[in-house]
C-alpha atoms as a PDB file:
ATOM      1  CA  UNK A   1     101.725  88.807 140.722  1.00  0.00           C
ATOM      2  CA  UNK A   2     101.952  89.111 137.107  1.00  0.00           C
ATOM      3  CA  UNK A   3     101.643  92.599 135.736  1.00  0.00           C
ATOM      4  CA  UNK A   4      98.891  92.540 132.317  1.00  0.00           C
ATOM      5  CA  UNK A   5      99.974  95.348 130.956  1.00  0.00           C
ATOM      6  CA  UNK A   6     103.482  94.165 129.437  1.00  0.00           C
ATOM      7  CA  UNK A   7     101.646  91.343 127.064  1.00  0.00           C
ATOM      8  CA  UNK A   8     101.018  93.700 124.799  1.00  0.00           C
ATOM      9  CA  UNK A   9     104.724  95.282 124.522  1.00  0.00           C
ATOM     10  CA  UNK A  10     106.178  91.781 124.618  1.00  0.00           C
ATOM     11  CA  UNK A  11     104.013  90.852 121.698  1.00  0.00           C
ATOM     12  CA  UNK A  12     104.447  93.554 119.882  1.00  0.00           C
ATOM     13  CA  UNK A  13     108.352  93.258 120.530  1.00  0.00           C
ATOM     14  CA  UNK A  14     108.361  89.423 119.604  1.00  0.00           C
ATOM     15  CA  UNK A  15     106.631  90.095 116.179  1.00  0.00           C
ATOM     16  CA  UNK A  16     108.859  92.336 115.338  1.00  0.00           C
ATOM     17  CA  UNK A  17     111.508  90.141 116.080  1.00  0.00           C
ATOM     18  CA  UNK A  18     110.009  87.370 113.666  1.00  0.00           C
ATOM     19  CA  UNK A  19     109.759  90.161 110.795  1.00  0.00           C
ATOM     20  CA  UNK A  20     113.048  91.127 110.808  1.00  0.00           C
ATOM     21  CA  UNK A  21     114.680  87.613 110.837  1.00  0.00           C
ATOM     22  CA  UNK A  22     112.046  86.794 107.614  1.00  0.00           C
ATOM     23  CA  UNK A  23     114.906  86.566 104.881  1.00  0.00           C
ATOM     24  CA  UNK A  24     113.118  83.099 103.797  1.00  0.00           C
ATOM     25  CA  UNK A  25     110.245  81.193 103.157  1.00  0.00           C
ATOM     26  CA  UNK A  26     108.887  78.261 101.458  1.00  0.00           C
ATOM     27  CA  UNK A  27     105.601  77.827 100.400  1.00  0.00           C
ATOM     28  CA  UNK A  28     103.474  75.522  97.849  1.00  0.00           C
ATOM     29  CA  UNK A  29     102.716  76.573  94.482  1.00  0.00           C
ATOM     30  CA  UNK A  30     100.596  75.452  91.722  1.00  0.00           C
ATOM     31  CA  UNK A  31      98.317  72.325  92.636  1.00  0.00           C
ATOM     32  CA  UNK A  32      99.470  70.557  90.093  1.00  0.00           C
ATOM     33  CA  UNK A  33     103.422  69.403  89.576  1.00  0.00           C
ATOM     34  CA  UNK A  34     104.342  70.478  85.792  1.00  0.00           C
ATOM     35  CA  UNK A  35     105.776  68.452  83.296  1.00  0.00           C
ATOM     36  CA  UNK A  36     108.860  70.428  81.516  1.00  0.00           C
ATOM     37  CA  UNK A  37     108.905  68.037  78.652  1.00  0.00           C
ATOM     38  CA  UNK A  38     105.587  69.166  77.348  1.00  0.00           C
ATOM     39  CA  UNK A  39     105.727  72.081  74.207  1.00  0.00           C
ATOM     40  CA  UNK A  40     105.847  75.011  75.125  1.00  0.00           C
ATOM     41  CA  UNK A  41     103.553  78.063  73.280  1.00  0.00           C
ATOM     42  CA  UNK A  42     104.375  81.494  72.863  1.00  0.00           C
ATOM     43  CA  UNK A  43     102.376  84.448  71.204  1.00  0.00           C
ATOM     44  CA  UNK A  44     103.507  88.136  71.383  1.00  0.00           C
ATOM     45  CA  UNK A  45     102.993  91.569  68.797  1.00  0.00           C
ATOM     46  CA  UNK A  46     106.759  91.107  67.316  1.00  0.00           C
ATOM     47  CA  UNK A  47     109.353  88.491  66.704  1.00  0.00           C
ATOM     48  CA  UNK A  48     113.243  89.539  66.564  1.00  0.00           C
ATOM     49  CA  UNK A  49     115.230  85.886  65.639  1.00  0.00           C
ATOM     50  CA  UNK A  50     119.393  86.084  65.583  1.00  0.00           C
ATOM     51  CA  UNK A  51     120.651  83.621  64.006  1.00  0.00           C
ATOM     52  CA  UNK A  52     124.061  84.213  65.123  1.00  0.00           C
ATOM     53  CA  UNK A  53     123.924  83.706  68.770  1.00  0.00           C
ATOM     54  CA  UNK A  54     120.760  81.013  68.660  1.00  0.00           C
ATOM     55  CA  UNK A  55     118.182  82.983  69.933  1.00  0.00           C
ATOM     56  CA  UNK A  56     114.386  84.934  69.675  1.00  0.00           C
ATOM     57  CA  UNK A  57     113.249  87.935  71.329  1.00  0.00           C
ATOM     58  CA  UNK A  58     109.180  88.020  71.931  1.00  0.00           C
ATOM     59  CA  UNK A  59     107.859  91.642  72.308  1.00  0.00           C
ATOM     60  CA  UNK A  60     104.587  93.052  73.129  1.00  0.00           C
ATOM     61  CA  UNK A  61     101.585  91.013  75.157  1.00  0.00           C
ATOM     62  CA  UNK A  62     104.219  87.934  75.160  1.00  0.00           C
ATOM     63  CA  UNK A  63     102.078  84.996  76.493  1.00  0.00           C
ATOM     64  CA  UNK A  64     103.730  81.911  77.363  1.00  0.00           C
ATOM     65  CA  UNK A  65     102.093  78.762  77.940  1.00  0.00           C
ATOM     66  CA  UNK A  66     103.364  75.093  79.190  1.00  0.00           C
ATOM     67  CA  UNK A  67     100.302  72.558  80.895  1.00  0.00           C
ATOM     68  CA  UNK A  68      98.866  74.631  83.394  1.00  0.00           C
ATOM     69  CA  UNK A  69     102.010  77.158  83.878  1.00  0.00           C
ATOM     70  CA  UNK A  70     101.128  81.163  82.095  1.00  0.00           C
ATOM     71  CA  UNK A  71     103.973  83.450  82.141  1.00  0.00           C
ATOM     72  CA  UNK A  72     102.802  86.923  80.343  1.00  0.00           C
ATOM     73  CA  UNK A  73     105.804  90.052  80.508  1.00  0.00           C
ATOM     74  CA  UNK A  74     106.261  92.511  77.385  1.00  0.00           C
ATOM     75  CA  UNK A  75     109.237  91.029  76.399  1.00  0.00           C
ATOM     76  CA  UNK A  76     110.821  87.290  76.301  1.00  0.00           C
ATOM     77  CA  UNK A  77     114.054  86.425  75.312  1.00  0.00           C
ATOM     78  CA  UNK A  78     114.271  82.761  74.265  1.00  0.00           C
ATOM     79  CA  UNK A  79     117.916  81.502  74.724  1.00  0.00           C
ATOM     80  CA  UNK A  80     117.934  77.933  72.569  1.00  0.00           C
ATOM     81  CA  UNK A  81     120.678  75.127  73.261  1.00  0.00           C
ATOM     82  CA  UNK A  82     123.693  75.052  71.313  1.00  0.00           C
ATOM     83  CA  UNK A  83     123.022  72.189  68.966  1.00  0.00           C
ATOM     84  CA  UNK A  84     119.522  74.381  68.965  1.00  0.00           C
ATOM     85  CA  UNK A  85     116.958  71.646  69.080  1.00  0.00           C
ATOM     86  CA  UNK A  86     115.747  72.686  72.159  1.00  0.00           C
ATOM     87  CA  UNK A  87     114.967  75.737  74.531  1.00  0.00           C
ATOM     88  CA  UNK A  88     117.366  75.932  77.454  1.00  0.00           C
ATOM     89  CA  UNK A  89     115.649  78.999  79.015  1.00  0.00           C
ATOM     90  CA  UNK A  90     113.775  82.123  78.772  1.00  0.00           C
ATOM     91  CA  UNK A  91     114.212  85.724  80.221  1.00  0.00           C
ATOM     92  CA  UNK A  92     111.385  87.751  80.786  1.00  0.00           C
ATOM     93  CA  UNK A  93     111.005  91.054  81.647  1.00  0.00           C
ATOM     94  CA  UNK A  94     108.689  94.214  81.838  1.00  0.00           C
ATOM     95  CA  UNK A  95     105.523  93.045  83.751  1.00  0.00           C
ATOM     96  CA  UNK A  96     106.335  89.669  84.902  1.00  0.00           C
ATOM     97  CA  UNK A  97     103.045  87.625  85.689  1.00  0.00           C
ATOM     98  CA  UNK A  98     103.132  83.844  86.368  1.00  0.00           C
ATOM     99  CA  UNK A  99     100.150  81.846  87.159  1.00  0.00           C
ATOM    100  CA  UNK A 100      99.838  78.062  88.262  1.00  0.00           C
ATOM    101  CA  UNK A 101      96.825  77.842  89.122  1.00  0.00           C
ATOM    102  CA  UNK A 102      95.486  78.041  91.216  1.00  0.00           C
ATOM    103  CA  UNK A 103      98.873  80.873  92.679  1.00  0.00           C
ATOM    104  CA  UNK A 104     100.024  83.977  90.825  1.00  0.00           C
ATOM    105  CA  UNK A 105     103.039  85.634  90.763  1.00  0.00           C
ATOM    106  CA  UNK A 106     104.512  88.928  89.382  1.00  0.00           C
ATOM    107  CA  UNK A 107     107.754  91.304  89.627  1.00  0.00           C
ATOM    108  CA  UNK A 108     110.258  92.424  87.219  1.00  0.00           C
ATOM    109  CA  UNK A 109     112.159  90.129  85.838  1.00  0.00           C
ATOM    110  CA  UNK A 110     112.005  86.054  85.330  1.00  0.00           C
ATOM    111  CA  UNK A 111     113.973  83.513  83.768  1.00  0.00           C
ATOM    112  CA  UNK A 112     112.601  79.771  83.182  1.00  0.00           C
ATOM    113  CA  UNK A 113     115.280  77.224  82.465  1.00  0.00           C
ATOM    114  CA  UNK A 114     112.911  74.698  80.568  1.00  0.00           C
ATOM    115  CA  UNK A 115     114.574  71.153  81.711  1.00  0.00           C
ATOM    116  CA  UNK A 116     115.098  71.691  85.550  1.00  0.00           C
ATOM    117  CA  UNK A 117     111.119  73.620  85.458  1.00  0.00           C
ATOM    118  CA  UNK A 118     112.278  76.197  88.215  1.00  0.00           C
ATOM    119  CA  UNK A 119     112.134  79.808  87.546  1.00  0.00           C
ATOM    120  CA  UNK A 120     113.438  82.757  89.294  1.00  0.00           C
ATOM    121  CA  UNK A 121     111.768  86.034  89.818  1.00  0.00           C
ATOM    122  CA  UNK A 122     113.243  89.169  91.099  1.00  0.00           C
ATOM    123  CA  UNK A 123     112.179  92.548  92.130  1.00  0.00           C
ATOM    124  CA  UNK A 124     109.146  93.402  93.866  1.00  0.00           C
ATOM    125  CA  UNK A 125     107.886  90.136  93.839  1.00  0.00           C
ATOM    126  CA  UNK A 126     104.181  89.794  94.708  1.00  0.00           C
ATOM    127  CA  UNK A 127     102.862  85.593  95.394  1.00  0.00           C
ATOM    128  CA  UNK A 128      99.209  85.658  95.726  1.00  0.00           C
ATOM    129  CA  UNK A 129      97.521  82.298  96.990  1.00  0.00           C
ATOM    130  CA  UNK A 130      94.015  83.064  97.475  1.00  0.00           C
ATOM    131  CA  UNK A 131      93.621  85.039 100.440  1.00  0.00           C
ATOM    132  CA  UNK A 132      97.223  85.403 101.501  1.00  0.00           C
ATOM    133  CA  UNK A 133      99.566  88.118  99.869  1.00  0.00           C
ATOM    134  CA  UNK A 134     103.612  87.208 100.357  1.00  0.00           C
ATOM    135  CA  UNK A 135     106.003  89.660  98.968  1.00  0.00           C
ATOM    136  CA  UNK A 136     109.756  89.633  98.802  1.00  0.00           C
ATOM    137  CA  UNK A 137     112.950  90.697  96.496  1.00  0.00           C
ATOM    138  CA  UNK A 138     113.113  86.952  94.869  1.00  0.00           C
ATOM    139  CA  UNK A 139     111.102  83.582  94.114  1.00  0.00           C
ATOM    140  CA  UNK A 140     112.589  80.202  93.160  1.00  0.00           C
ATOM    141  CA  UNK A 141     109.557  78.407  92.185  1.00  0.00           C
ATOM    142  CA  UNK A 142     110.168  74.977  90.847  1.00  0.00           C
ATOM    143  CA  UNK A 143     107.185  73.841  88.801  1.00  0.00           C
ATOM    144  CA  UNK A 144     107.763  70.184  89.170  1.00  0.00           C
ATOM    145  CA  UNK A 145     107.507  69.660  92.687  1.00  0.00           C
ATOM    146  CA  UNK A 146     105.003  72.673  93.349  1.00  0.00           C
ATOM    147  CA  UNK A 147     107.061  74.356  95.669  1.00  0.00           C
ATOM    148  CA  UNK A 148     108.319  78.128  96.071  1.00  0.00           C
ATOM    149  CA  UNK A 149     110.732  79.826  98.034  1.00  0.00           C
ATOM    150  CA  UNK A 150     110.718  83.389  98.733  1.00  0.00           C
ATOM    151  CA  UNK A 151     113.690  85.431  99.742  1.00  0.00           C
ATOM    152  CA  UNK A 152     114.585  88.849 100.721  1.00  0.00           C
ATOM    153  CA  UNK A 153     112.467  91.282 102.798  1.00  0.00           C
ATOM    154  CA  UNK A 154     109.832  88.887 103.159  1.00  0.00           C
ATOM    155  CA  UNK A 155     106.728  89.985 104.121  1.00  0.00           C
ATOM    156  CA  UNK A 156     103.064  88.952 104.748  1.00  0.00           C
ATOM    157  CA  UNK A 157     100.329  89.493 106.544  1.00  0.00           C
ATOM    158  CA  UNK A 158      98.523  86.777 108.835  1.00  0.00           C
ATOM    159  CA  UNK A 159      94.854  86.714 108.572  1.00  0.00           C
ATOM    160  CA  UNK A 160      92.934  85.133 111.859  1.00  0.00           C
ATOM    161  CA  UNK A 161      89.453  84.420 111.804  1.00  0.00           C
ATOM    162  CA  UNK A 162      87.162  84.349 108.988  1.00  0.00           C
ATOM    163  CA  UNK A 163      89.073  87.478 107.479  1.00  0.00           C
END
């Protein structure tokens, strides 16, 4: 006769199994695929260009906008090509936020590379999709296919019912 009383230990045991072997997920993001070709706006309090090394550091309430894709941090380091008729990516750091709608996204630190349309967060990174909350160390999101992978002490929490 089977003994009741173990379901919950083995349950408890084989979620904690699946938690700790969580290094990696992949997930959807955005509902619409972004085009990297289209121009890309930025705003901010302060501009720093160098002329030397080809490049322009945003500061204060930077706002980025491409299409649908909003990246906000307090500062932005564009990084142009090197014939420098075109942006090859952008670092941003300090309060990290990136929406495509209709997901969100924040940690520390992001860099876009403009032609490929991925970026990768890192550090404490937070991916809210309506009701679900997945956290981890880093995000590859690429923009064009609508995709995301998180990696690193991934974590989430399932919700059952009408929760």
């Amino acid at each position: 006769m089977f003994d009741f009383r173990f379901v919950p230990l083995c349950l408890l045991l084989t979620l904690g199994a699946f938690s700790a072997a969580a290094q990696e997920t992949q997930v959807a993001f955005g509902a619409t695929q972004a085009d990297p070709s289209l121009p890309v706006e930025v705003t901010s309090e302060k501009l720093n260009v160098n002329q030397e090394d080809g490049s322009a550091e945003f500061l204060g309430n930077v706002i980025v906008i491409q299409g649908e894709m909003r990246l906000t941090a307090d500062r932005v380091l564009v990084i142009y090509n090197q014939d420098r008729s075109g942006i090859e990516r952008m670092e941003a750091t300090e309060d990290v936020v990136l929406v495509s709608p209709p997901d969100a996204a924040e940690g520390d630190w992001a860099e876009y590379t403009i032609d490929s349309g991925v970026i990768v967060m890192k550090g404490n990174v937070l991916l809210n999709q309506g009701p679900s909350t997945i956290s981890g160390d880093q995000m590859n999101a690429d923009l064009t296919a609508g995709t995301a992978t998180m990696t690193g002490n991934v974590k989430t929490i399932l919700q059952q019912g009408n929760n």
